[in-house]
PDB file of N, CA and C in Angstrom:
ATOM      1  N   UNK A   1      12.872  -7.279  -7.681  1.00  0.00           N
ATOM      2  CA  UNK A   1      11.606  -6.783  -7.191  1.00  0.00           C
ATOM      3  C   UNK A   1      11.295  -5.457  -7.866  1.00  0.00           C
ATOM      4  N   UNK A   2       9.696  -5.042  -7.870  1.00  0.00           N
ATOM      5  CA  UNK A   2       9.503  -3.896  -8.310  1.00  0.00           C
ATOM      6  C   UNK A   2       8.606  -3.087  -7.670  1.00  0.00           C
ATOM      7  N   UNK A   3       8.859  -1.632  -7.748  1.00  0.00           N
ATOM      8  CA  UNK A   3       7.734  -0.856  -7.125  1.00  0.00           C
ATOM      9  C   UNK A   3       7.013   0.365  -8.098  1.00  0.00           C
ATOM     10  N   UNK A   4       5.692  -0.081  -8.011  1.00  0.00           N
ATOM     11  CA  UNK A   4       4.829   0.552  -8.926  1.00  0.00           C
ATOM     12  C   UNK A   4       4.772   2.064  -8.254  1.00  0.00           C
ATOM     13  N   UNK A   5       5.247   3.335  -9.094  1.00  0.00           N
ATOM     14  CA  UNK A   5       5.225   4.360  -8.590  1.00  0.00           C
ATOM     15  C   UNK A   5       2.888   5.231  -8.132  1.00  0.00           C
ATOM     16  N   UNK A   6       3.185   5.672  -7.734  1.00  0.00           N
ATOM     17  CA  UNK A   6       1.822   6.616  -7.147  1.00  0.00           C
ATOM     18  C   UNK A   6       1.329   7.449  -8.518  1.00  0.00           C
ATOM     19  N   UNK A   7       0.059   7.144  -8.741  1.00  0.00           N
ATOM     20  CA  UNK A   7      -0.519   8.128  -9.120  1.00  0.00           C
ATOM     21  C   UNK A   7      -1.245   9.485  -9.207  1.00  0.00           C
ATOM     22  N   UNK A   8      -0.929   9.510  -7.401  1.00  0.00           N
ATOM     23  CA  UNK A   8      -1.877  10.668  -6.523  1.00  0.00           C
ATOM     24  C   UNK A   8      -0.691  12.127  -7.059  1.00  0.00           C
ATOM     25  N   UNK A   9      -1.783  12.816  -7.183  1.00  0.00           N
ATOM     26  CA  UNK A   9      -1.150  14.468  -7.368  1.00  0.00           C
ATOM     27  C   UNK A   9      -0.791  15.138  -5.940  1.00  0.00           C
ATOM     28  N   UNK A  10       0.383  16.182  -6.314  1.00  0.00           N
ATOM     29  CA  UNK A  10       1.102  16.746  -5.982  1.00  0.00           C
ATOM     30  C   UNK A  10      -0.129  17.161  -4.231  1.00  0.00           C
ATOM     31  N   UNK A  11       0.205  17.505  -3.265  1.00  0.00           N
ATOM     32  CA  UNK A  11      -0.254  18.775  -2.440  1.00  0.00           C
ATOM     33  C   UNK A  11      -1.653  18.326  -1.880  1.00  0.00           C
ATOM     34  N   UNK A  12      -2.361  16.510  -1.766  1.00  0.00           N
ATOM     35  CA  UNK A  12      -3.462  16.413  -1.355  1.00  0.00           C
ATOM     36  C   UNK A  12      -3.779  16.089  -0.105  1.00  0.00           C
ATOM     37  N   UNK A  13      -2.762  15.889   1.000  1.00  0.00           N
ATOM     38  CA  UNK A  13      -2.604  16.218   2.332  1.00  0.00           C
ATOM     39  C   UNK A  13      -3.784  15.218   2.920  1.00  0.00           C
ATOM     40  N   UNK A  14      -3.561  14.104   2.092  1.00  0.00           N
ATOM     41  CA  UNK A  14      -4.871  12.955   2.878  1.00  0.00           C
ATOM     42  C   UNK A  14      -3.981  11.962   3.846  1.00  0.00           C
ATOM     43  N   UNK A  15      -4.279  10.322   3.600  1.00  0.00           N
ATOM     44  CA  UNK A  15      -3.470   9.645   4.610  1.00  0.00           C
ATOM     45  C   UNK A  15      -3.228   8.458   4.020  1.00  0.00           C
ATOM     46  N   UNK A  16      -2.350   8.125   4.215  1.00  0.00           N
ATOM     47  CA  UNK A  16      -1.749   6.497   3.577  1.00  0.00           C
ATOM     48  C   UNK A  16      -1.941   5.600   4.191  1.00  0.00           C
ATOM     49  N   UNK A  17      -2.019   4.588   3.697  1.00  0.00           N
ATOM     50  CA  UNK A  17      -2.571   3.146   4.214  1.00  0.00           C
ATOM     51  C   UNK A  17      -1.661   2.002   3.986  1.00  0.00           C
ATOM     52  N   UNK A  18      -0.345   1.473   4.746  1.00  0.00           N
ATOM     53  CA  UNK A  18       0.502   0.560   4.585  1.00  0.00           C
ATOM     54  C   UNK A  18      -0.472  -0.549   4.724  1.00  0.00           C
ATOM     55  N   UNK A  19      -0.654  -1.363   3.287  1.00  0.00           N
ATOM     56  CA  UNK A  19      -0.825  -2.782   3.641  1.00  0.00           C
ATOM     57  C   UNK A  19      -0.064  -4.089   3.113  1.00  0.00           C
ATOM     58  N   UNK A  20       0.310  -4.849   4.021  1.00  0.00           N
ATOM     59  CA  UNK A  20       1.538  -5.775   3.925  1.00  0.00           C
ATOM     60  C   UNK A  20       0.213  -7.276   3.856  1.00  0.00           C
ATOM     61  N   UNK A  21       0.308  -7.727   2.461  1.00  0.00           N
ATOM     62  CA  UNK A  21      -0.457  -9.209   2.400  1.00  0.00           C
ATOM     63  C   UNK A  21       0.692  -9.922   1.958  1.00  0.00           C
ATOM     64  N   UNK A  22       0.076 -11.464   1.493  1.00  0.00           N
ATOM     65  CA  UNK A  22       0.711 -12.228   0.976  1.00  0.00           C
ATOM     66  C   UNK A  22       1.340 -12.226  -0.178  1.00  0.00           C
ATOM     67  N   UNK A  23       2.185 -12.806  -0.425  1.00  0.00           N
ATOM     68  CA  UNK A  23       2.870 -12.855  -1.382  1.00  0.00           C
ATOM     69  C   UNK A  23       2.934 -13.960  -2.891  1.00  0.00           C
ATOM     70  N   UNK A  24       2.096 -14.901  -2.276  1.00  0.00           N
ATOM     71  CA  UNK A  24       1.404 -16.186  -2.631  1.00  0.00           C
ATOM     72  C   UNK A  24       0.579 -16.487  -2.193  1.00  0.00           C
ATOM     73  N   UNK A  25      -0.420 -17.649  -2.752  1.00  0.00           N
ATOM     74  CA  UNK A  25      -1.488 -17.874  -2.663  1.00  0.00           C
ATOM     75  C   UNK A  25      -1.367 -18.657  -1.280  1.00  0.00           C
ATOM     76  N   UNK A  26      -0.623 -19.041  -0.789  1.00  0.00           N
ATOM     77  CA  UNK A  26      -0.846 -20.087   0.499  1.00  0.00           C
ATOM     78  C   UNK A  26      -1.276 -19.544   1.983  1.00  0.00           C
ATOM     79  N   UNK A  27      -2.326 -18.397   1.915  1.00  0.00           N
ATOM     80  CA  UNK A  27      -2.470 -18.318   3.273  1.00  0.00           C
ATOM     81  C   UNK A  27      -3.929 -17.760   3.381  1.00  0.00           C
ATOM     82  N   UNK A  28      -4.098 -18.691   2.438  1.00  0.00           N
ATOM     83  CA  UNK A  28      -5.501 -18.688   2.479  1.00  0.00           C
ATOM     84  C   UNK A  28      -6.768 -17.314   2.132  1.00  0.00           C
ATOM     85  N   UNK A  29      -7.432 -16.896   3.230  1.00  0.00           N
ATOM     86  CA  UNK A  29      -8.178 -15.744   2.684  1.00  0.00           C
ATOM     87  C   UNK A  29      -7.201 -14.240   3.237  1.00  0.00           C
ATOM     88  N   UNK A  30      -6.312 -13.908   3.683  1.00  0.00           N
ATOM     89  CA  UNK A  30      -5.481 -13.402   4.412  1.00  0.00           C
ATOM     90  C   UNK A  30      -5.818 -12.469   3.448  1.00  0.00           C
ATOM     91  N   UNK A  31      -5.179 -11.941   2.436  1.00  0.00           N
ATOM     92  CA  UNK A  31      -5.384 -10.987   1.765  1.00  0.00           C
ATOM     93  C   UNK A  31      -6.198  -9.797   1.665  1.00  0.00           C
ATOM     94  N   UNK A  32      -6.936 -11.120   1.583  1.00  0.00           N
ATOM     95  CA  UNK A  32      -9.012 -10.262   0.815  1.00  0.00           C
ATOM     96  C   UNK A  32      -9.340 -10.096   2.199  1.00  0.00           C
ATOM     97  N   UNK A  33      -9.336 -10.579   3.146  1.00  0.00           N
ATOM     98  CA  UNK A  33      -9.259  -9.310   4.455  1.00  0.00           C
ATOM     99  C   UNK A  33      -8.759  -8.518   5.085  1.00  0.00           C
ATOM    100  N   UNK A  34      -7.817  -8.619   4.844  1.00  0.00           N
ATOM    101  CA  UNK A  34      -6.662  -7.370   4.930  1.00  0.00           C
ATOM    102  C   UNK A  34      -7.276  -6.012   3.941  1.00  0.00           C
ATOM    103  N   UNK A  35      -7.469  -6.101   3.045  1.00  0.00           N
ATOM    104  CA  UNK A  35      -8.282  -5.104   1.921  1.00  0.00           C
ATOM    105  C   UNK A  35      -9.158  -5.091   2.158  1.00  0.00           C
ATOM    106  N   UNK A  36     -10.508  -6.001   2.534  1.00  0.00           N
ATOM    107  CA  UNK A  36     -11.491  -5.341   3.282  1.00  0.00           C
ATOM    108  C   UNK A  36     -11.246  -4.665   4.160  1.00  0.00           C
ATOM    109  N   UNK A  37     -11.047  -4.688   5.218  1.00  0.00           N
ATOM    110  CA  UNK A  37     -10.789  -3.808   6.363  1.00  0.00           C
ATOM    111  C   UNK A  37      -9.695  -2.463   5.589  1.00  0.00           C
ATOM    112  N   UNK A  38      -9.115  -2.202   4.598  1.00  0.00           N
ATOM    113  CA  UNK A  38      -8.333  -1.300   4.377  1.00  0.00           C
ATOM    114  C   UNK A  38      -9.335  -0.395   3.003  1.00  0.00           C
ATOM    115  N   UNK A  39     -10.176  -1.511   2.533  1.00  0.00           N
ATOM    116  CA  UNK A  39     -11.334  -0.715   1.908  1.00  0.00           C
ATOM    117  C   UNK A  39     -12.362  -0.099   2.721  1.00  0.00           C
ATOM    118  N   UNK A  40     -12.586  -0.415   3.994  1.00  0.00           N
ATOM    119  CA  UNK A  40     -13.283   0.371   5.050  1.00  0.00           C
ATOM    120  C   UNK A  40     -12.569   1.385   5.151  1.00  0.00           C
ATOM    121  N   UNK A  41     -11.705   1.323   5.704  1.00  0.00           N
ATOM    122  CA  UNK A  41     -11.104   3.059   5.761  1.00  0.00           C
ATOM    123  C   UNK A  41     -11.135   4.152   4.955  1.00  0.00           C
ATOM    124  N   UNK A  42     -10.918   3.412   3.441  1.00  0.00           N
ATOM    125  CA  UNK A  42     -10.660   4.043   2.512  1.00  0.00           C
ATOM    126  C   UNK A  42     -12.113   4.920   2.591  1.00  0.00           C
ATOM    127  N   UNK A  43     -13.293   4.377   2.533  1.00  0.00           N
ATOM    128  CA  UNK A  43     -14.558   5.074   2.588  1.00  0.00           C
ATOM    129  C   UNK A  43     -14.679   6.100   3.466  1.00  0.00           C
ATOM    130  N   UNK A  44     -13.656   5.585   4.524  1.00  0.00           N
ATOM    131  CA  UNK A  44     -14.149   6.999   5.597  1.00  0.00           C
ATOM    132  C   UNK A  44     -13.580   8.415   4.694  1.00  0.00           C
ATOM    133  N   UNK A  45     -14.331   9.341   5.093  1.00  0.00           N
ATOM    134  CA  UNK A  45     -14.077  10.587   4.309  1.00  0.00           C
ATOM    135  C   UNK A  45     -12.794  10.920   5.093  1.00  0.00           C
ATOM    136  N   UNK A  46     -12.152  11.522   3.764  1.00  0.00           N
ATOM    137  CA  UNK A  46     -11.006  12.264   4.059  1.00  0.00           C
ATOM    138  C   UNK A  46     -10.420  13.116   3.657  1.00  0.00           C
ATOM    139  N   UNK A  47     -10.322  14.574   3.981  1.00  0.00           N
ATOM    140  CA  UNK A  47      -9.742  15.669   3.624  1.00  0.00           C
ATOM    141  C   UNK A  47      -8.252  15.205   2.822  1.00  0.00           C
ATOM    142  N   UNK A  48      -8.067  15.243   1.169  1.00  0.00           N
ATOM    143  CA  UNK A  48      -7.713  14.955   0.710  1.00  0.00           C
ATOM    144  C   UNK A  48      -7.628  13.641   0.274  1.00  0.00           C
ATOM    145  N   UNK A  49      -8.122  12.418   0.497  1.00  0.00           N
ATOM    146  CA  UNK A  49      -8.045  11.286   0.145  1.00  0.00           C
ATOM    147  C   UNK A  49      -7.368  10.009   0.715  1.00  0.00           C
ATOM    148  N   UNK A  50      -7.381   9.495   0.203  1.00  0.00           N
ATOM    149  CA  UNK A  50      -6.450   8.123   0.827  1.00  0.00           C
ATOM    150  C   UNK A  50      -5.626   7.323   0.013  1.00  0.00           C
ATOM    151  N   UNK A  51      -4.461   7.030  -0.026  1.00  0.00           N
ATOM    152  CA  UNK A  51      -3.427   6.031  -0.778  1.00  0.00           C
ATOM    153  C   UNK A  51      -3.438   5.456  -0.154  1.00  0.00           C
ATOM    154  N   UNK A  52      -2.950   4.456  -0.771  1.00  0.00           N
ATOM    155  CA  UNK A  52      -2.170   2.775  -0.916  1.00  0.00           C
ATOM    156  C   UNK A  52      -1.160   2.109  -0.769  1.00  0.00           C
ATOM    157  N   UNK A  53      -0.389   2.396  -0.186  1.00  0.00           N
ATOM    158  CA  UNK A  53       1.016   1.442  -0.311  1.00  0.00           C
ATOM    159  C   UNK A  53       0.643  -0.342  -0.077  1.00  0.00           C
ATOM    160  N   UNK A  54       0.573  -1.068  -1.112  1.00  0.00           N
ATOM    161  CA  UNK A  54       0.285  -2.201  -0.905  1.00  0.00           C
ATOM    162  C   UNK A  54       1.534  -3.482  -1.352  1.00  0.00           C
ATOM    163  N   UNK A  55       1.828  -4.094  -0.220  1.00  0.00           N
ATOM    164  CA  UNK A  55       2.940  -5.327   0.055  1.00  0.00           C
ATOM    165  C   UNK A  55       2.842  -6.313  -0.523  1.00  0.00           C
ATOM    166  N   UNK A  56       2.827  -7.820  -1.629  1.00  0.00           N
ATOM    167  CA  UNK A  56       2.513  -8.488  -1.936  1.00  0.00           C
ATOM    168  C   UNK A  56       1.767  -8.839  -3.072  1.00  0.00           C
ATOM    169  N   UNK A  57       2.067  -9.831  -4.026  1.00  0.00           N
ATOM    170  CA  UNK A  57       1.586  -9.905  -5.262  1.00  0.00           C
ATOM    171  C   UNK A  57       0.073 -10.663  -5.367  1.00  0.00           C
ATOM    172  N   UNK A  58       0.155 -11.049  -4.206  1.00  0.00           N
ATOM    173  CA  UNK A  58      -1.307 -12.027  -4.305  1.00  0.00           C
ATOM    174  C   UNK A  58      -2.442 -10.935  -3.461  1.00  0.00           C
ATOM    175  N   UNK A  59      -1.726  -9.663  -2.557  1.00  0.00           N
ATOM    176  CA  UNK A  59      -2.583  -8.877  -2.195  1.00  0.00           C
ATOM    177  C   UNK A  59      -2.805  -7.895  -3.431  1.00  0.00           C
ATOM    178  N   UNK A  60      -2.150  -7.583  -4.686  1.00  0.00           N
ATOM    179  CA  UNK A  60      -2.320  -7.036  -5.875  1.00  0.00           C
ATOM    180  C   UNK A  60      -3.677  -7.769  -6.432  1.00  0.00           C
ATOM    181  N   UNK A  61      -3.254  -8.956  -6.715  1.00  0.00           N
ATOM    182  CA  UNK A  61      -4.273  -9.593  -7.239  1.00  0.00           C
ATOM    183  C   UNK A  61      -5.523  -9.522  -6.440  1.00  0.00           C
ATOM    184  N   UNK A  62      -5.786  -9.705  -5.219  1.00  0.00           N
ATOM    185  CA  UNK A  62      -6.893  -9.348  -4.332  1.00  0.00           C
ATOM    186  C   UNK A  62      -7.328  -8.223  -4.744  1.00  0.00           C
ATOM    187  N   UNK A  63      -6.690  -7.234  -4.745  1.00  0.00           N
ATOM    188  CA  UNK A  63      -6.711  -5.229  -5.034  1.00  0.00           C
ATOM    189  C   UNK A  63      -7.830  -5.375  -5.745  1.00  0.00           C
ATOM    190  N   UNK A  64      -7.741  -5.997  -7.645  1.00  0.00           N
ATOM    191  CA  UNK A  64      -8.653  -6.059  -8.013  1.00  0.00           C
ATOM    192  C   UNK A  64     -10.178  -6.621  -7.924  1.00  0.00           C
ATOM    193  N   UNK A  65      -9.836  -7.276  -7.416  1.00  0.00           N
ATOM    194  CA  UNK A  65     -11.238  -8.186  -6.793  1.00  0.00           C
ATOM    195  C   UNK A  65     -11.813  -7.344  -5.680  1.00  0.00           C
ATOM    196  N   UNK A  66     -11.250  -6.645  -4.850  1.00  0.00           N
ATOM    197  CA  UNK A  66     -11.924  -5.385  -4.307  1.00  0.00           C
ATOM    198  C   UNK A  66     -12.169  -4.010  -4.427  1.00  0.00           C
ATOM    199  N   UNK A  67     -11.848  -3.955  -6.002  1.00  0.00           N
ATOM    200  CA  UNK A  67     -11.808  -2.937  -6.607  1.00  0.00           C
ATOM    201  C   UNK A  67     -11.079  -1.792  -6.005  1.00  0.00           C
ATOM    202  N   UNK A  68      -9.907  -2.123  -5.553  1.00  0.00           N
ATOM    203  CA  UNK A  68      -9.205  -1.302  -4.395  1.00  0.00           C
ATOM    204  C   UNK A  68      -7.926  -0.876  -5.288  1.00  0.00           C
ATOM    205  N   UNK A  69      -7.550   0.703  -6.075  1.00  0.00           N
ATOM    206  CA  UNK A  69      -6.373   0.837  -7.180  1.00  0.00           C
ATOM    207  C   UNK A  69      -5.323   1.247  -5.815  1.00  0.00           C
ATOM    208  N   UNK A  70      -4.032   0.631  -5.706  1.00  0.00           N
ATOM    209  CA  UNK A  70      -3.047   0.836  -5.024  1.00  0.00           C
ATOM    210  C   UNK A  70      -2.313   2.588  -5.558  1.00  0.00           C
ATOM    211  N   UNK A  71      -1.668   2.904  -4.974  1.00  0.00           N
ATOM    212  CA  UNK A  71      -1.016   3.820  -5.407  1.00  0.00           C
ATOM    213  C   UNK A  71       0.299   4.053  -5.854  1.00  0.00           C
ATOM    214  N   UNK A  72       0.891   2.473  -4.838  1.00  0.00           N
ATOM    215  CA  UNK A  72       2.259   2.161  -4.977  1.00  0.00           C
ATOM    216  C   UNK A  72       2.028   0.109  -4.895  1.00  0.00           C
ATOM    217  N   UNK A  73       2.645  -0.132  -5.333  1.00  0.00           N
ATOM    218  CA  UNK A  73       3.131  -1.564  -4.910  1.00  0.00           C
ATOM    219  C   UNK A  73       4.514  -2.161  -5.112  1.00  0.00           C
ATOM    220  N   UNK A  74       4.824  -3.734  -4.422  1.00  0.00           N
ATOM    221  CA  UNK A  74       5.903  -4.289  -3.993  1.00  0.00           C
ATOM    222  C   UNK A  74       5.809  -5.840  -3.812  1.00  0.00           C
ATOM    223  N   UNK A  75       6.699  -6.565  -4.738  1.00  0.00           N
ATOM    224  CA  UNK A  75       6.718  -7.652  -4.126  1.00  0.00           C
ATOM    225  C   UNK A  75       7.389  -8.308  -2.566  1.00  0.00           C
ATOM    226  N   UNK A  76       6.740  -8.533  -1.918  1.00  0.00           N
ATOM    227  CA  UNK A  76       7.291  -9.042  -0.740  1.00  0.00           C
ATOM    228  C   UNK A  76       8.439  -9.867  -0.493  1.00  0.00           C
ATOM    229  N   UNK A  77       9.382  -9.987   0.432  1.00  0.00           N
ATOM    230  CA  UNK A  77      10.419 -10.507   0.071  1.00  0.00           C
ATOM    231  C   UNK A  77      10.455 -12.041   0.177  1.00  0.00           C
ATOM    232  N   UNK A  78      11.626 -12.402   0.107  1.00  0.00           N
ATOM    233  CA  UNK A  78      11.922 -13.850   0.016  1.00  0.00           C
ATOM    234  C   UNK A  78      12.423 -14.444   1.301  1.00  0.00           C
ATOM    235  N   UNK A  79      13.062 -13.356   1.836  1.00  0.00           N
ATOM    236  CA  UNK A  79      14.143 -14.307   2.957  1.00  0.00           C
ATOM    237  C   UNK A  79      14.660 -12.740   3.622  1.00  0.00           C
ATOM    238  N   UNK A  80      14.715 -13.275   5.272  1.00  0.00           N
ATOM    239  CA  UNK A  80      14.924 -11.996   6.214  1.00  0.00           C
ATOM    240  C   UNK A  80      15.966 -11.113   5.610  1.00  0.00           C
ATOM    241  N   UNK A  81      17.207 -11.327   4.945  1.00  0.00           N
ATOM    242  CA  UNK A  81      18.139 -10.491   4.072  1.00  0.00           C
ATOM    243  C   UNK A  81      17.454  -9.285   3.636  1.00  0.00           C
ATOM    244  N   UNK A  82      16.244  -9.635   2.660  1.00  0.00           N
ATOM    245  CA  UNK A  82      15.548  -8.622   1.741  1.00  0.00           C
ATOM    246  C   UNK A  82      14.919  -7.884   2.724  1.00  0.00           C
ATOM    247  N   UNK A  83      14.549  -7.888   4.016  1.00  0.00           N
ATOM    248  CA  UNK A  83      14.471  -7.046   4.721  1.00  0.00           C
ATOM    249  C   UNK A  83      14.170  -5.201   4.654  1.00  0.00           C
ATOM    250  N   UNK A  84      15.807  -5.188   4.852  1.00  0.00           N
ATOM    251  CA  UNK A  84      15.909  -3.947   4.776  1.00  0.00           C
ATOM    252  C   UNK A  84      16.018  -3.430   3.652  1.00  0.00           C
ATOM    253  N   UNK A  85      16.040  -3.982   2.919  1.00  0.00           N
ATOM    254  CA  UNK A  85      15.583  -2.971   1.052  1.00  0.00           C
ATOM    255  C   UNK A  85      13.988  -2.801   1.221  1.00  0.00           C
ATOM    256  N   UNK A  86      13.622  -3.925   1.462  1.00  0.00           N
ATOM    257  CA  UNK A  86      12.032  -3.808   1.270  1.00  0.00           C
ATOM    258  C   UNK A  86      11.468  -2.216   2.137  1.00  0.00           C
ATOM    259  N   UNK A  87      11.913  -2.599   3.320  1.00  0.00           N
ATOM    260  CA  UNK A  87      11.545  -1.696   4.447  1.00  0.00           C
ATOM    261  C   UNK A  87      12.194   0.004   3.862  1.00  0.00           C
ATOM    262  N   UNK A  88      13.052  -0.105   3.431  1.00  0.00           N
ATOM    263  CA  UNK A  88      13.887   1.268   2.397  1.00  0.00           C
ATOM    264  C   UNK A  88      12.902   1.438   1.470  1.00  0.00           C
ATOM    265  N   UNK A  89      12.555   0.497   0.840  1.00  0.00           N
ATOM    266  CA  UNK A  89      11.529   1.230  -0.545  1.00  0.00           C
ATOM    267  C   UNK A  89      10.343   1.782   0.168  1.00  0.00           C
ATOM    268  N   UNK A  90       9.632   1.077   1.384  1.00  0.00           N
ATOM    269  CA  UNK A  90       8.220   1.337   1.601  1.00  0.00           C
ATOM    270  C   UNK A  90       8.647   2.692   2.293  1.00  0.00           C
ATOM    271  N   UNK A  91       9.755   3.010   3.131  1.00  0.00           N
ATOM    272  CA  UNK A  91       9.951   4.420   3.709  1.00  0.00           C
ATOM    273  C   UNK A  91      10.199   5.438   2.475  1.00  0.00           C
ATOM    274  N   UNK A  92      10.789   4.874   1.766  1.00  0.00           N
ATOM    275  CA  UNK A  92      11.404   6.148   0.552  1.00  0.00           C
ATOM    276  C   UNK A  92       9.804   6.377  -0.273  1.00  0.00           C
ATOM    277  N   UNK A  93       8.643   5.585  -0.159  1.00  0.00           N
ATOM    278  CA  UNK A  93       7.503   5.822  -0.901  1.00  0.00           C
ATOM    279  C   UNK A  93       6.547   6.331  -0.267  1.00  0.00           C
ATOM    280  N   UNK A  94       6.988   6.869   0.949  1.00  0.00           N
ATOM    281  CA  UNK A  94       6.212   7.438   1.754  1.00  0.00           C
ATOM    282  C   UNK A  94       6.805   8.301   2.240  1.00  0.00           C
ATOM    283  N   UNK A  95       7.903   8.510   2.384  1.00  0.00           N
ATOM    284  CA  UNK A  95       8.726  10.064   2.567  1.00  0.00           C
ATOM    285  C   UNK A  95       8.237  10.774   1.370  1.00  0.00           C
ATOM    286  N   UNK A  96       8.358  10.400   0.360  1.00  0.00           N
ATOM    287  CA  UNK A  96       8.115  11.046  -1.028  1.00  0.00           C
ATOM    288  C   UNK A  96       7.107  11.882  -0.905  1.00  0.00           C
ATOM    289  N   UNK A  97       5.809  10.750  -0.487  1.00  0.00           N
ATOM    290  CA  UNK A  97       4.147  11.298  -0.337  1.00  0.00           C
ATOM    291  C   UNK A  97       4.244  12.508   0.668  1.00  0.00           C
ATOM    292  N   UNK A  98       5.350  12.862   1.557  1.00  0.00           N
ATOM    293  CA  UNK A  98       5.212  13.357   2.861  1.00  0.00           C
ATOM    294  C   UNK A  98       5.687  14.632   2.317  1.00  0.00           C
ATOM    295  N   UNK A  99       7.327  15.072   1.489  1.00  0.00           N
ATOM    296  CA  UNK A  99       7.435  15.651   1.434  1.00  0.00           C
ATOM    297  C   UNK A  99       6.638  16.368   0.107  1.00  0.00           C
ATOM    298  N   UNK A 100       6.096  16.045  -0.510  1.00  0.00           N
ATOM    299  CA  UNK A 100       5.042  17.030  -1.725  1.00  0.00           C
ATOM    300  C   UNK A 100       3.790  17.070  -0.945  1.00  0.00           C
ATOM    301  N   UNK A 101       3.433  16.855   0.247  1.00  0.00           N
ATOM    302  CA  UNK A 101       2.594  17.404   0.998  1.00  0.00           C
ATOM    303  C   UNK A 101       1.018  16.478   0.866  1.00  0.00           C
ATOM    304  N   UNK A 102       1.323  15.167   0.227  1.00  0.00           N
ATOM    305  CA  UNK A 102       0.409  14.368  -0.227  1.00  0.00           C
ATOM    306  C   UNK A 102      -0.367  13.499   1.274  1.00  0.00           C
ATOM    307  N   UNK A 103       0.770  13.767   2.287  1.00  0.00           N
ATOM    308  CA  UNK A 103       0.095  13.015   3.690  1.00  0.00           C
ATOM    309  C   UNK A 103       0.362  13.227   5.043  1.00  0.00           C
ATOM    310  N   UNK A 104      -0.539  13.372   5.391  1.00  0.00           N
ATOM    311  CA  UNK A 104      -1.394  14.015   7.012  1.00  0.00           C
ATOM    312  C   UNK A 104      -1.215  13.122   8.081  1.00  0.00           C
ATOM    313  N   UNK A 105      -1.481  11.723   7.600  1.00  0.00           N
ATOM    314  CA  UNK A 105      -1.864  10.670   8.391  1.00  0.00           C
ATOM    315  C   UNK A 105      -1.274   9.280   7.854  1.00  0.00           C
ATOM    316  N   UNK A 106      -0.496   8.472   8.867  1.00  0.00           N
ATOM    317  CA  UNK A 106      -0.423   7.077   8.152  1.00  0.00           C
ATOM    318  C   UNK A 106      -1.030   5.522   9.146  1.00  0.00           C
ATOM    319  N   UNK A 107      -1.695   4.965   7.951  1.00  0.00           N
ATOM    320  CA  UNK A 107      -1.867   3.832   9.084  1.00  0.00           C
ATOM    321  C   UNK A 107      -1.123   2.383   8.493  1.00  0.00           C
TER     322      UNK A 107
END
């Protein structure tokens, strides 16, 4: 598995947005509403901005189609095992954001 590191600068004290989609195409429109509703937020104004942590390769592929740039991404796992790595990377990519002062708020 891989995780696409953040492009957000150092000290912007906005809020992150965990979103966990599919991983494949089989669940229909799941995705592309999940990112709508996470592209709503994104619009709301926010003292410093808003990131991305986004779950899933078919919600990547959605990303673009909602013109939505992630900040981080992850393929989703395979089987309950991968679990707790998965759940380790998405905390260690958001501790990160926390401690350079990049986030205020998480949803």
């Amino acid at each position: 598995m891989r995780d696409q590191p953040s492009g957000r600068k150092n000290g912007d004290g906005g809020q992150v947005i965990i979103a966990l989609c599919a991983e494949q195409g089989f669940a229909g429109s799941f995705s592309h509403r999940i990112l709508e509703h996470v592209g709503g937020m994104m619009k709301v104004e926010t003292e410093g901005g808003t990131g991305l942590l986004l779950v899933g390769d078919r919600g990547l592929l959605a990303s673009v189609e909602c013109k939505i740039v992630p900040d981080w991404s992850a393929q989703t796992i395979a089987s309950t095992e991968q679990a707790a790595s998965l759940t380790n990377r998405i905390m260690d990519a958001l501790y990160a954001r926390i401690g350079r002062g990049d986030v205020q708020h998480v949803f």
